[in-house]
C-alpha atoms as a PDB file:
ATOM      1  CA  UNK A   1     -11.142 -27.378  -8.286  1.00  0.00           C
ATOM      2  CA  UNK A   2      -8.687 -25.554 -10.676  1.00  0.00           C
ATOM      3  CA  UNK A   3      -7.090 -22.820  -9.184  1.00  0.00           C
ATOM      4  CA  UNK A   4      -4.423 -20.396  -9.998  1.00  0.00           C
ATOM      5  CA  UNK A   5      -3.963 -16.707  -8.862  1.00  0.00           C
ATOM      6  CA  UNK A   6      -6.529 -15.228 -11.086  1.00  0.00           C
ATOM      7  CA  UNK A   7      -8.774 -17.631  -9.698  1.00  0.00           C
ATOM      8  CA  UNK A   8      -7.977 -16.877  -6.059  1.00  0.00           C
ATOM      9  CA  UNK A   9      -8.212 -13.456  -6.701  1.00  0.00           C
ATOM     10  CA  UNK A  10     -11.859 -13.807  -7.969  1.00  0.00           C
ATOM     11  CA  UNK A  11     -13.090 -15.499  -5.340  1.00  0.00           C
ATOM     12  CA  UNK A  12     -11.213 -13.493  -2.830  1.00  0.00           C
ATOM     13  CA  UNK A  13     -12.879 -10.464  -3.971  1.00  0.00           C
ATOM     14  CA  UNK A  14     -14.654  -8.160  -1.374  1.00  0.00           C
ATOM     15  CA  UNK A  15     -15.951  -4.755  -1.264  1.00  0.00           C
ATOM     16  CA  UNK A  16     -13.603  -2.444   0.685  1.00  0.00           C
ATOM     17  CA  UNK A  17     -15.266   0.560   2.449  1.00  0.00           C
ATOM     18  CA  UNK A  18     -12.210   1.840   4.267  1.00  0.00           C
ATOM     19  CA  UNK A  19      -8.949   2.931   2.314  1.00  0.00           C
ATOM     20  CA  UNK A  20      -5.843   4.438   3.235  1.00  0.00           C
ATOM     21  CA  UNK A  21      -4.748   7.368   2.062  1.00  0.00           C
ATOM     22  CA  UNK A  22      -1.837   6.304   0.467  1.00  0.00           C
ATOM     23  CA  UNK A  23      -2.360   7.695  -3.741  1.00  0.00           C
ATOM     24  CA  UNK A  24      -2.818   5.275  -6.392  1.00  0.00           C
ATOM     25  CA  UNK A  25       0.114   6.298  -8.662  1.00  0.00           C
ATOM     26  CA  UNK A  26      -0.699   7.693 -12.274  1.00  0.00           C
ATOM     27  CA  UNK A  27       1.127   4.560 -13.888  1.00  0.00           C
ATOM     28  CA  UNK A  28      -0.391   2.249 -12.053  1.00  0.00           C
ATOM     29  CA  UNK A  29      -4.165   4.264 -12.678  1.00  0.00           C
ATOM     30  CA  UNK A  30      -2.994   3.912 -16.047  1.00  0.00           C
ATOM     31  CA  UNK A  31      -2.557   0.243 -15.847  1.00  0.00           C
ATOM     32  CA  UNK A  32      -5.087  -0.284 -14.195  1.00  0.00           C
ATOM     33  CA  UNK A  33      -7.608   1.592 -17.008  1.00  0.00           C
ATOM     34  CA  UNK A  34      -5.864   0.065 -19.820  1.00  0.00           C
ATOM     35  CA  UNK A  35      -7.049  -3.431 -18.519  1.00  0.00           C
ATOM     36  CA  UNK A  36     -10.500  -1.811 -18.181  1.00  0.00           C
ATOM     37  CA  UNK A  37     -10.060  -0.891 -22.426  1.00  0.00           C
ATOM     38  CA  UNK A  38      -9.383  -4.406 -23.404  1.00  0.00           C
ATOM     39  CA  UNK A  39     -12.682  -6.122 -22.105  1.00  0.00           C
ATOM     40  CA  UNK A  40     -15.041  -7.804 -24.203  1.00  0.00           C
ATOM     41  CA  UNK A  41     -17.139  -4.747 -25.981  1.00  0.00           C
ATOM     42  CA  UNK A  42     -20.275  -4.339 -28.488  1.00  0.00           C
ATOM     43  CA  UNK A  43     -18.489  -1.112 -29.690  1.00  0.00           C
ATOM     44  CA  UNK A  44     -16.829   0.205 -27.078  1.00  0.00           C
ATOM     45  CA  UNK A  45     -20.264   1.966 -25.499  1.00  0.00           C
ATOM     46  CA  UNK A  46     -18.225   3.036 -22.637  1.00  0.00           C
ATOM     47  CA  UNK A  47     -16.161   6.079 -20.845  1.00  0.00           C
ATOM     48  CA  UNK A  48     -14.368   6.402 -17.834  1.00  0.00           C
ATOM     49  CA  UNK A  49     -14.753   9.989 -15.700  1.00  0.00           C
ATOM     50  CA  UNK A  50     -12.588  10.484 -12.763  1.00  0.00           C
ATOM     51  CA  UNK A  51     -13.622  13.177  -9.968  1.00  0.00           C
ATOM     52  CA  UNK A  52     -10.734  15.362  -9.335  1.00  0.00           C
ATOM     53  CA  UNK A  53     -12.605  17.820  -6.614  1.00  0.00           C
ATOM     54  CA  UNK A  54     -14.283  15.935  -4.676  1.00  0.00           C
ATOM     55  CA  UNK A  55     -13.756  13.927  -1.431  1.00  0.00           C
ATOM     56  CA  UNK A  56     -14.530  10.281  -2.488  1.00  0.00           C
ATOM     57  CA  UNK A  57     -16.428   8.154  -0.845  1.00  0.00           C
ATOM     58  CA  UNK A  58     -15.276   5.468   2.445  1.00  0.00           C
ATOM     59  CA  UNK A  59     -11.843   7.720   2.074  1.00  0.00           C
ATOM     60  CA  UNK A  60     -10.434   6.367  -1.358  1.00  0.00           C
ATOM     61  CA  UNK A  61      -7.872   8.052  -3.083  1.00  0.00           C
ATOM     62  CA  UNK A  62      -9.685   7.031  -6.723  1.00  0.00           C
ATOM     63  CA  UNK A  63     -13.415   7.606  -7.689  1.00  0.00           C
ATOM     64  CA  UNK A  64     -14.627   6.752 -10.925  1.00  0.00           C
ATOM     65  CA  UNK A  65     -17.702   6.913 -12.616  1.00  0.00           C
ATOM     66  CA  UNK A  66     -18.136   3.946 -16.050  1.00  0.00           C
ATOM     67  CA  UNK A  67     -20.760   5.835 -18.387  1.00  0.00           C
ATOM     68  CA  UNK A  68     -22.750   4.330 -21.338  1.00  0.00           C
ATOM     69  CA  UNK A  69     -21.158   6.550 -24.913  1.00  0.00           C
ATOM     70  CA  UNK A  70     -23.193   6.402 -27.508  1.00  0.00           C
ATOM     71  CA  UNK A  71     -21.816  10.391 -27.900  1.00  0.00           C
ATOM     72  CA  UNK A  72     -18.566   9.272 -29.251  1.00  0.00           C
ATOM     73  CA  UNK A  73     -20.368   6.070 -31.784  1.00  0.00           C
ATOM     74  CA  UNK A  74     -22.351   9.208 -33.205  1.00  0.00           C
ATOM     75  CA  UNK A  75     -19.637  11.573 -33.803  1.00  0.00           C
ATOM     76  CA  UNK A  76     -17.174   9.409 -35.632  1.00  0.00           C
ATOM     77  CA  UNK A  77     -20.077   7.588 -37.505  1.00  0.00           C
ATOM     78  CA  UNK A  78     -20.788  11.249 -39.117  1.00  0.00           C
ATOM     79  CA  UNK A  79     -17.307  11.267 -39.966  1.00  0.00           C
ATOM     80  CA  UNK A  80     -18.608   8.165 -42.213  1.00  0.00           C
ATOM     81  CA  UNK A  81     -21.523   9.777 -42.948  1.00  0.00           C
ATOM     82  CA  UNK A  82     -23.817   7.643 -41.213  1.00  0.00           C
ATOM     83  CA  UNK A  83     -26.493   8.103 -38.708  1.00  0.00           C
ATOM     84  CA  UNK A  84     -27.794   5.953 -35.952  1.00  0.00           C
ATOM     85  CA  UNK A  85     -30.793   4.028 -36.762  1.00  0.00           C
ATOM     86  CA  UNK A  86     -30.886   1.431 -34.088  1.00  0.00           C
ATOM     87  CA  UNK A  87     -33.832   2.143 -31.287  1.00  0.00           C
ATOM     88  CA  UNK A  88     -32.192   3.796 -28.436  1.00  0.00           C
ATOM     89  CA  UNK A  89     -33.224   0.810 -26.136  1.00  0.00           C
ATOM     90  CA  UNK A  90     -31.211  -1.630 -27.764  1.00  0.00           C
ATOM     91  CA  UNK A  91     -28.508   0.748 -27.987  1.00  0.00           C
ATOM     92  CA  UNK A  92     -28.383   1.255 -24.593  1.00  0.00           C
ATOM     93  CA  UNK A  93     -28.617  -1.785 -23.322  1.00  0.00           C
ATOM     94  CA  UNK A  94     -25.739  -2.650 -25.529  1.00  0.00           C
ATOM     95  CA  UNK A  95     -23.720   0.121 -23.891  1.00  0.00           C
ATOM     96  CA  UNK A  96     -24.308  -1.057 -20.734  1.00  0.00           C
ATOM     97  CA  UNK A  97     -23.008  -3.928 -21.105  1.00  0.00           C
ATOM     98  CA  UNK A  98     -19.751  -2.241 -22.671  1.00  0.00           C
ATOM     99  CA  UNK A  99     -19.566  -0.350 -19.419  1.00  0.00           C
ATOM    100  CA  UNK A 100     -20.358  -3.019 -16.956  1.00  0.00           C
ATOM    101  CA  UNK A 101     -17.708  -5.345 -18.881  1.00  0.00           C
ATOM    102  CA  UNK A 102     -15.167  -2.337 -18.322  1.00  0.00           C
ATOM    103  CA  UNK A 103     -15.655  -1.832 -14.737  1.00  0.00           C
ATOM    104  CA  UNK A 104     -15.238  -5.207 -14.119  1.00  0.00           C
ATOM    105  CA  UNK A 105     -11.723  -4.924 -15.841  1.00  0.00           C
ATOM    106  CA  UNK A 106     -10.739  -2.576 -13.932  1.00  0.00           C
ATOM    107  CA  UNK A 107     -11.495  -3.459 -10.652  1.00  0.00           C
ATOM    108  CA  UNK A 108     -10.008  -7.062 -11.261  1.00  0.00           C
ATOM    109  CA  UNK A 109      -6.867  -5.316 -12.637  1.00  0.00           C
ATOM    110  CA  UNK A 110      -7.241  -2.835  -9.535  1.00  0.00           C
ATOM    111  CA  UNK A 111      -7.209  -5.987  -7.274  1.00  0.00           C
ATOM    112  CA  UNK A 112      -4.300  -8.141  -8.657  1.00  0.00           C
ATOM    113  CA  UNK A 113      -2.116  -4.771  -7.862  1.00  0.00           C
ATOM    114  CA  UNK A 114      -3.205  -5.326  -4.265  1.00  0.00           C
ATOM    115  CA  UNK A 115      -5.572  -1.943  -4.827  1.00  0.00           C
ATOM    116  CA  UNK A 116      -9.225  -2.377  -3.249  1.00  0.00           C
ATOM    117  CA  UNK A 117     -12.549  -1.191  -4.968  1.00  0.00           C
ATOM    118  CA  UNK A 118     -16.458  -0.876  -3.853  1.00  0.00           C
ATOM    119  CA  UNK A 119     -18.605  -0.620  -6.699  1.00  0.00           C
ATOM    120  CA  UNK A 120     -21.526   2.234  -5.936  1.00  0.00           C
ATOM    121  CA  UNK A 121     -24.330   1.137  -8.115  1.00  0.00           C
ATOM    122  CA  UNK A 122     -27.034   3.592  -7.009  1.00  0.00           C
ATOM    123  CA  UNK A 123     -25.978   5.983  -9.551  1.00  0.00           C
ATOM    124  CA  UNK A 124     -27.729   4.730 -12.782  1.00  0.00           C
ATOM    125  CA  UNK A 125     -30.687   4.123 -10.744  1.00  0.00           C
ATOM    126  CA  UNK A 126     -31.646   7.846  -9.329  1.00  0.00           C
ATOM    127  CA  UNK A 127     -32.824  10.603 -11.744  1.00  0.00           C
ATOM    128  CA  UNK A 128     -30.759  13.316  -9.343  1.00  0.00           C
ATOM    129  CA  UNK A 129     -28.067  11.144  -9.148  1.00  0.00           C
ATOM    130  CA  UNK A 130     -27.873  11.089 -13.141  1.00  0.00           C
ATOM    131  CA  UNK A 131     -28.308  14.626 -13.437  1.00  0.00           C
ATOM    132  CA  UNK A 132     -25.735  15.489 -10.551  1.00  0.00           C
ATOM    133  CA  UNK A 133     -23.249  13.483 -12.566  1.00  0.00           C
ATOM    134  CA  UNK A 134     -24.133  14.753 -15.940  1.00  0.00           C
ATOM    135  CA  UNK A 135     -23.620  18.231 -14.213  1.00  0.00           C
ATOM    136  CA  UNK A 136     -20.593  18.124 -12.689  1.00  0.00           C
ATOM    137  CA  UNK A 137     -18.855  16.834 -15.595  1.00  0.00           C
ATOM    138  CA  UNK A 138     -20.849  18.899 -18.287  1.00  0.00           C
ATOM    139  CA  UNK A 139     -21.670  15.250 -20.151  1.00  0.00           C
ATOM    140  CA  UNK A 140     -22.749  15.859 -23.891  1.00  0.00           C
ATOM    141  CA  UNK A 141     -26.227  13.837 -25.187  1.00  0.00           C
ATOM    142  CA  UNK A 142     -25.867  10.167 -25.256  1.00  0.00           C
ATOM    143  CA  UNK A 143     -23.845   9.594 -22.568  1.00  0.00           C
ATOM    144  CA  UNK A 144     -25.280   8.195 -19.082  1.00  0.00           C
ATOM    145  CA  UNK A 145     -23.319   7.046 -15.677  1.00  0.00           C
ATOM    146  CA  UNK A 146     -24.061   3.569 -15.354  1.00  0.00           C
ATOM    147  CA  UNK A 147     -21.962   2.525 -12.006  1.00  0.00           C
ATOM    148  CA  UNK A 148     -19.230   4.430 -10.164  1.00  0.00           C
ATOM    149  CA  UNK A 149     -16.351   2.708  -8.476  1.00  0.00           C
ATOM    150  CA  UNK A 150     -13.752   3.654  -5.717  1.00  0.00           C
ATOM    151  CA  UNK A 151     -10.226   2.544  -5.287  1.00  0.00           C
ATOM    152  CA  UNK A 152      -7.500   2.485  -3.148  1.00  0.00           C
ATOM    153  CA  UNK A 153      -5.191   0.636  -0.837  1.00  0.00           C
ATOM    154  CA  UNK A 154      -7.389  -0.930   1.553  1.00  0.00           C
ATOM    155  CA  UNK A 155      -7.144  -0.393   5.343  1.00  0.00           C
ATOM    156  CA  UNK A 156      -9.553  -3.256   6.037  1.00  0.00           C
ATOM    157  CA  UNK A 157      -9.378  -6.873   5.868  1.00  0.00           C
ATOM    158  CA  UNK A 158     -12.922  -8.912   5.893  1.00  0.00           C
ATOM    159  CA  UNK A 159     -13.636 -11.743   4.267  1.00  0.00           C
ATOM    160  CA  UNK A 160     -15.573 -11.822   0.577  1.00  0.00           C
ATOM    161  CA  UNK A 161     -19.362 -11.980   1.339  1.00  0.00           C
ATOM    162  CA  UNK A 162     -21.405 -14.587   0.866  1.00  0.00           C
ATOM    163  CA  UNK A 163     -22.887 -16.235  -2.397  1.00  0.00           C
ATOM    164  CA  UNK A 164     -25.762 -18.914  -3.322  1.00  0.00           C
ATOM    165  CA  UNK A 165     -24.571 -22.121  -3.692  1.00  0.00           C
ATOM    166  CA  UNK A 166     -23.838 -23.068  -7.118  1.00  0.00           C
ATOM    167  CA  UNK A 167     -26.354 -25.459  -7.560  1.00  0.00           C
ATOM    168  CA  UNK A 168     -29.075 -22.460  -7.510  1.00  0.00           C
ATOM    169  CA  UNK A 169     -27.010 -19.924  -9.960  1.00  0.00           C
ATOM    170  CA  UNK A 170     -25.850 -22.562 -12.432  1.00  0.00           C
ATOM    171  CA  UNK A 171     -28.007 -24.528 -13.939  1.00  0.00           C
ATOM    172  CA  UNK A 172     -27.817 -27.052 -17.474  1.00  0.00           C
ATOM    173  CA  UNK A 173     -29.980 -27.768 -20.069  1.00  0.00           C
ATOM    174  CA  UNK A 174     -33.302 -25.924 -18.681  1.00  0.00           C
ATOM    175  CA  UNK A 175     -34.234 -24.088 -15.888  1.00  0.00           C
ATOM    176  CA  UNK A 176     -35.238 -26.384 -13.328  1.00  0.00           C
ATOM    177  CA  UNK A 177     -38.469 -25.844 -11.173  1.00  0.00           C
ATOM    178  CA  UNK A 178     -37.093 -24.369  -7.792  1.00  0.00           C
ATOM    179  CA  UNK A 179     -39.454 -25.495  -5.564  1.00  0.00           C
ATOM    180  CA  UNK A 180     -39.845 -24.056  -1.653  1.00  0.00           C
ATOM    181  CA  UNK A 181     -37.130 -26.552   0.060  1.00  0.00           C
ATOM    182  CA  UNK A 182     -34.419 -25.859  -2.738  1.00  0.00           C
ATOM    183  CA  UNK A 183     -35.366 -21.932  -2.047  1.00  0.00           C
ATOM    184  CA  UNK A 184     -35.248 -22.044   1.499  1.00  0.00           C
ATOM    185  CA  UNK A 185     -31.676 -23.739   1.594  1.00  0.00           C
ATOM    186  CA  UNK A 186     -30.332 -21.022  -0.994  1.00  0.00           C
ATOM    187  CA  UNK A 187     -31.893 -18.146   1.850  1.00  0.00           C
ATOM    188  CA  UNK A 188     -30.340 -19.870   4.707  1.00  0.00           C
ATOM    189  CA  UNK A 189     -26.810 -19.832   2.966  1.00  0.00           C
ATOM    190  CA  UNK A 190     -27.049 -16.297   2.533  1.00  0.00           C
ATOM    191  CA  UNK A 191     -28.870 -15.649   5.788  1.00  0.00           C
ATOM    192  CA  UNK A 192     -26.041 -17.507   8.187  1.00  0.00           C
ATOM    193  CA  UNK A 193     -23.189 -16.283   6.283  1.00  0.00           C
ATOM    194  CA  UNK A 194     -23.939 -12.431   6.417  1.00  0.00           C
ATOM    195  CA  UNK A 195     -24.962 -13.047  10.229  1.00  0.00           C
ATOM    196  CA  UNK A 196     -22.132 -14.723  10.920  1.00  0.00           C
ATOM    197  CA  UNK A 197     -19.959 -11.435   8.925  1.00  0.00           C
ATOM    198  CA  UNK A 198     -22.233  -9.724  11.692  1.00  0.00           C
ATOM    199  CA  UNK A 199     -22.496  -7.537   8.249  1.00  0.00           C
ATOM    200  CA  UNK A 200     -25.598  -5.238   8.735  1.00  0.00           C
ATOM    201  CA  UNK A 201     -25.758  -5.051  12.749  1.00  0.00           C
ATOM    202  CA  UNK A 202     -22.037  -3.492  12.117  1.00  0.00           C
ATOM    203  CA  UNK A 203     -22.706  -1.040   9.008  1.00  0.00           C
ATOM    204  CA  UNK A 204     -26.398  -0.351  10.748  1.00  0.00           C
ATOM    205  CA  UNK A 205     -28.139  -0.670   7.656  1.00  0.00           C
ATOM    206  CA  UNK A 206     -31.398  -2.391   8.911  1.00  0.00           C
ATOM    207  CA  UNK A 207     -33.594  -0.760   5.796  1.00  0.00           C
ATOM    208  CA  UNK A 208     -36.864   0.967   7.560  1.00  0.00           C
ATOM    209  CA  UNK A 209     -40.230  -0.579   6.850  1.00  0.00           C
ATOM    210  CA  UNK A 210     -42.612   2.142   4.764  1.00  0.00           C
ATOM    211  CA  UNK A 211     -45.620   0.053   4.639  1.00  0.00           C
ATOM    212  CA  UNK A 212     -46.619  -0.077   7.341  1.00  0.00           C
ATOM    213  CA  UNK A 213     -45.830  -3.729   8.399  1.00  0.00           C
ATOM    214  CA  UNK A 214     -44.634  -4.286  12.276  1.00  0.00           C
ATOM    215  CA  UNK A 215     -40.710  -4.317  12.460  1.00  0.00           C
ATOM    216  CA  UNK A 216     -40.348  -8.147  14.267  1.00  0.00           C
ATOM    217  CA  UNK A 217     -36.369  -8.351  12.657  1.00  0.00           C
ATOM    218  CA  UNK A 218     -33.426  -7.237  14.911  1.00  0.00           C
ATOM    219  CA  UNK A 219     -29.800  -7.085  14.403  1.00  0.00           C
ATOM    220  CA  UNK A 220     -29.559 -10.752  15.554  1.00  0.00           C
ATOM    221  CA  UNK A 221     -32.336 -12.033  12.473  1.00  0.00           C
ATOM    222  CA  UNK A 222     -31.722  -9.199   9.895  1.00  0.00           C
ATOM    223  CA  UNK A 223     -29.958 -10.479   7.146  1.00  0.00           C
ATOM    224  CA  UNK A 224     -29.545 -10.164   3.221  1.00  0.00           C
ATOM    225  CA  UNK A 225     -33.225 -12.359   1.768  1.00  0.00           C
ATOM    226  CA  UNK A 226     -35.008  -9.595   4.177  1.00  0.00           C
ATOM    227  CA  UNK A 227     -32.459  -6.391   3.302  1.00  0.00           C
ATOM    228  CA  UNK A 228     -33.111  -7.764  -0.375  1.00  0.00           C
ATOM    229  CA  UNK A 229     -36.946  -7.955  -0.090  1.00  0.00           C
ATOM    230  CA  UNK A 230     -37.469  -4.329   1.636  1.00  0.00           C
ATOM    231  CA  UNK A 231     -35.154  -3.493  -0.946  1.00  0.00           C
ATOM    232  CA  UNK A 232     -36.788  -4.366  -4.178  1.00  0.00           C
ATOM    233  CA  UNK A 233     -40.509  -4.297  -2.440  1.00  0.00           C
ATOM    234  CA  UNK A 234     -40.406  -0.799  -1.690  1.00  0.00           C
ATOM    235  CA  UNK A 235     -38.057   1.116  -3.941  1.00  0.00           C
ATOM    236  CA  UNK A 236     -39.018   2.619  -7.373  1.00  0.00           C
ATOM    237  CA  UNK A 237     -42.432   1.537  -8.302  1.00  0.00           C
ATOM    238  CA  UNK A 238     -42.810   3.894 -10.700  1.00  0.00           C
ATOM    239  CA  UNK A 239     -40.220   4.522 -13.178  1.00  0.00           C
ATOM    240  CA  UNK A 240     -41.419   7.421 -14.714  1.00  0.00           C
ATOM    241  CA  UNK A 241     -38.711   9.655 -13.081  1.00  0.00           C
ATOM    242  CA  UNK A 242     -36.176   7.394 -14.110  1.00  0.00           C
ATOM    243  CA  UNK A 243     -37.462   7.851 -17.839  1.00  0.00           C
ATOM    244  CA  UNK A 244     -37.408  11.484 -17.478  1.00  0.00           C
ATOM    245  CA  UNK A 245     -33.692  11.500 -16.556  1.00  0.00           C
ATOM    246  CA  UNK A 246     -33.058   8.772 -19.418  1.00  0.00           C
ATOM    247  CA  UNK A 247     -35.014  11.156 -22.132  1.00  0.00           C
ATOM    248  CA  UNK A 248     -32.585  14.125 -20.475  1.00  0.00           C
ATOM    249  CA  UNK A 249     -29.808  12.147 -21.760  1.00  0.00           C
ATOM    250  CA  UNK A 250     -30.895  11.606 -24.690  1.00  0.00           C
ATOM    251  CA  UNK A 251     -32.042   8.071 -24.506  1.00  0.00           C
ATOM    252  CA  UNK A 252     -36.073   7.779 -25.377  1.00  0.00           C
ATOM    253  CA  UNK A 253     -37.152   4.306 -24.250  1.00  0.00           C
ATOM    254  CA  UNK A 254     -40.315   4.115 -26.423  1.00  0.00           C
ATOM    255  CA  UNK A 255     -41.414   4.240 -30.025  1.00  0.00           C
ATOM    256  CA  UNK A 256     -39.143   6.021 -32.125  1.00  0.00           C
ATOM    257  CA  UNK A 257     -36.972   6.500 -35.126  1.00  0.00           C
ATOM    258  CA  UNK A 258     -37.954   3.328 -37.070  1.00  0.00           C
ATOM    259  CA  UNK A 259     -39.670   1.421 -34.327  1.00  0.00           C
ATOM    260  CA  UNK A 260     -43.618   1.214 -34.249  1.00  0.00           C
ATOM    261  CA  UNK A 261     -45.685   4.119 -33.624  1.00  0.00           C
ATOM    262  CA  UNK A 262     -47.898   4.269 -30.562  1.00  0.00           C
ATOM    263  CA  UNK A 263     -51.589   2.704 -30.835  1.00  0.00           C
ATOM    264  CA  UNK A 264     -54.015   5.528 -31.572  1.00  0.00           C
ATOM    265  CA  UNK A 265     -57.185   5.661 -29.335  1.00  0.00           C
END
């Protein structure tokens, strides 16, 4: 295998939840966003907010929050005397990808300055969330918090968590069939490395059961295929709030502008 420090940095990468509280200087913040503005864009979607009043979370000096800007694309494209056609879903999802390629600048910049980071991903995913966001820091139409970050000088040292093995993330010419034994061998990767991190019996984070099923996992068995499945098989079902606080932001997921109009009964 190739490597060289960018390399070793990648795969060295781990999510730090304890920081000192050493400051990040403002040159090397600087640095450190710069990278961030020179990742691969659509249109440069994107915007960095930094709380300034707030206690961060796990301690960090630094908490960001990466937004999807479609404000800014709209304001200089009156300028040009233009106005945005494209469907707001296609929009959007090219802004989040601006944003997620940004935040993934930045925390590899963050890193090879021998900063730590934890990326807090909940944010784009709860409608109070969204709106506490959009509150605090008074955020005009069209722009929406996609993930928040934290960074600092770590005051831990754990090692990067586990992955699949290659063979079932990477994959050539089609998509193969991935049958029960290939499955099963992916799981038990994951499983054994976490337990062996002792990962969730030392952050506590068994997730509770709501449907009723009989708890039969402990902290010796409770790994990341069952955190992942009570996960995703019990949060969210219905995304209706999460369209509310899209349409509060000014992105309308359905019909509009000159997209089809809705059946009529």
């Amino acid at each position: 295998m190739t490597i060289n420090s960018v390399v070793d940095g990648l795969r060295a990468r781990k999510s730090v939840r304890k920081y000192k509280p050493d400051p990040v200087p403002d040159q090397t913040l600087e640095t450190i966003l710069r990278a961030g503005q020179q990742a691969p864009f659509a249109s440069q979607l994107y915007s960095v907010l930094r709380y300034k009043r707030k206690r961060a979370p796990f301690g960090a000096p630094v908490w960001l929050a990466v937004c999807a800007d479609c404000h800014k694309l709209e304001l200089f494209m009156k300028e040009r005397g233009w106005e945005v056609r494209t469907n707001d879903l296609s929009l959007l999802l090219f802004a989040v990808q601006d944003a997620s390629y940004a935040a993934q600048n930045i925390v590899t910049a963050a890193e090879s300055l021998g900063l730590g980071s934890c990326f807090l991903g909940a944010v784009s995913m709860e409608p109070g969330r969204i709106r506490a966001v959009a509150r605090d820091f008074k955020l005009p139409p069209r722009v929406l918090p996609v993930v928040e970050l934290v960074l600092g000088y770590p005051d831990e040292d754990r090692p990067p968590r586990p992955r699949y093995p290659l063979d079932f993330a990477y994959f050539e010419g089609t998509y193969p069939e991935l049958g029960p034994d290939r499955v099963r061998a992916a799981m038990r990767v994951m499983d054994e490395g976490y337990l062996a991190q002792d990962y969730y019996a030392r952050m506590k984070a068994k997730l509770p059961l709501e449907d009723g099923r009989p708890e039969t996992f402990t902290y010796k068995d409770y790994s990341w295929t069952e955190h992942i499945s009570r996960k995703w098989g019990q949060w969210a079902p219905d995304p209706s709030g999460m369209l509310e606080a899209l349409a509060e932001r000014g992105f309308h997921l359905g019909p509009g502008r000159d997209g089809p109009e809705p059946p009529t009964a």
